[in-house]
Protein backbone atom coordinates (compact mmCIF):
# COMPACT_ATOMS: atom_id res chain seq x y z
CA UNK A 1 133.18 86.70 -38.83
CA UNK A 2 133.38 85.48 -35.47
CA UNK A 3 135.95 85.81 -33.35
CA UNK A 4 137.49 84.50 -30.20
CA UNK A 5 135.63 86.75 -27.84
CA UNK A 6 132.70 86.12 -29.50
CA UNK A 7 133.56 82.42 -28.77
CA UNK A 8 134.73 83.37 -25.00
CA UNK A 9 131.35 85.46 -24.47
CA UNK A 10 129.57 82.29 -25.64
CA UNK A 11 131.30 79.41 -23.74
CA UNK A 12 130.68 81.73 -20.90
CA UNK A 13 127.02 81.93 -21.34
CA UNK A 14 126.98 77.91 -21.88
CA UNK A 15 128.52 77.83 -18.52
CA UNK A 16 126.80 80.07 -16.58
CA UNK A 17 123.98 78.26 -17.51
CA UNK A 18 124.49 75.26 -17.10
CA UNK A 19 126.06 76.24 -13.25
CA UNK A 20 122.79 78.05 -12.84
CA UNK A 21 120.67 74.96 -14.19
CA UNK A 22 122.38 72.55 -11.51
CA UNK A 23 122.21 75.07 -8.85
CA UNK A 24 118.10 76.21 -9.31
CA UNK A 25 117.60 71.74 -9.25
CA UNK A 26 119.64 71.86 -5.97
CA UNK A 27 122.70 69.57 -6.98
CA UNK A 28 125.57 72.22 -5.88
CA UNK A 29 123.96 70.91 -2.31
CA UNK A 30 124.70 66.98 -0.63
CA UNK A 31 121.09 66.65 0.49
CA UNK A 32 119.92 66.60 -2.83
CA UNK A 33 121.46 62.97 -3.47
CA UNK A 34 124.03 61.38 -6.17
CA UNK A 35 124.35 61.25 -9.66
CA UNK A 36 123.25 57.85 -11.68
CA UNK A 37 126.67 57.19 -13.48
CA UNK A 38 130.45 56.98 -11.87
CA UNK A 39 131.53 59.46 -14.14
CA UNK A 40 128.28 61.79 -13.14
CA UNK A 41 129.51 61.05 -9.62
CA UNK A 42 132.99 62.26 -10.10
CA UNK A 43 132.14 65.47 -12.02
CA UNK A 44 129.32 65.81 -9.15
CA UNK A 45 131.99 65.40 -6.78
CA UNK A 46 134.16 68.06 -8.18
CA UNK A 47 131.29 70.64 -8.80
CA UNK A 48 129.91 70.43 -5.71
CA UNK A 49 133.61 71.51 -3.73
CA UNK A 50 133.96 74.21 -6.86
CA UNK A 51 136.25 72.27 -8.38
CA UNK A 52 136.55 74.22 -12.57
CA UNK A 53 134.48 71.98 -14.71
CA UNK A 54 134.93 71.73 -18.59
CA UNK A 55 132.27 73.77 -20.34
CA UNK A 56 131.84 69.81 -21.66
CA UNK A 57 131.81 68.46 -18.21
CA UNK A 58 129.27 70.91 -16.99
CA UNK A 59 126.99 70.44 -20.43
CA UNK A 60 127.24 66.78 -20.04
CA UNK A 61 126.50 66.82 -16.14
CA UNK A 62 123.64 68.86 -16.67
CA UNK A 63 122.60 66.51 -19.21
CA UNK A 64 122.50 63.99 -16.93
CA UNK A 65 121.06 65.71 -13.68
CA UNK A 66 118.95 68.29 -14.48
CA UNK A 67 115.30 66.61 -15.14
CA UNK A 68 115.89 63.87 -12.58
């Protein structure tokens, strides 16, 4: 059965990669430009000052970044 640290372990890994996924295509940085969408702005906007993401915002901004 799982349980919750099972679940904590795993949003954890979702996050850290997705944070590690935005970092490695340079979005943490200004230079690299804006996001396509106002909302993709906004969570931009908050990542990029450190600002704690959602493991939902982060999935969903790395959605719409990463690739681009």
């Amino acid at each position: 059965m799982i349980g919750v640290s099972d679940i904590e372990s795993w949003d954890d890994d979702v996050r850290a990669g997705a944070i590690a996924d935005l970092r490695r295509a340079g979005w943490d940085r200004a230079a690299r430009g804006d996001a396509p969408t106002p909302r993709a702005r906004r969570l931009l906007a908050r990542f990029r000052v450190g600002e704690p993401l959602t493991t939902r915002e982060l999935a969903d901004l790395r959605g719409v970044l990463v690739g681009t």
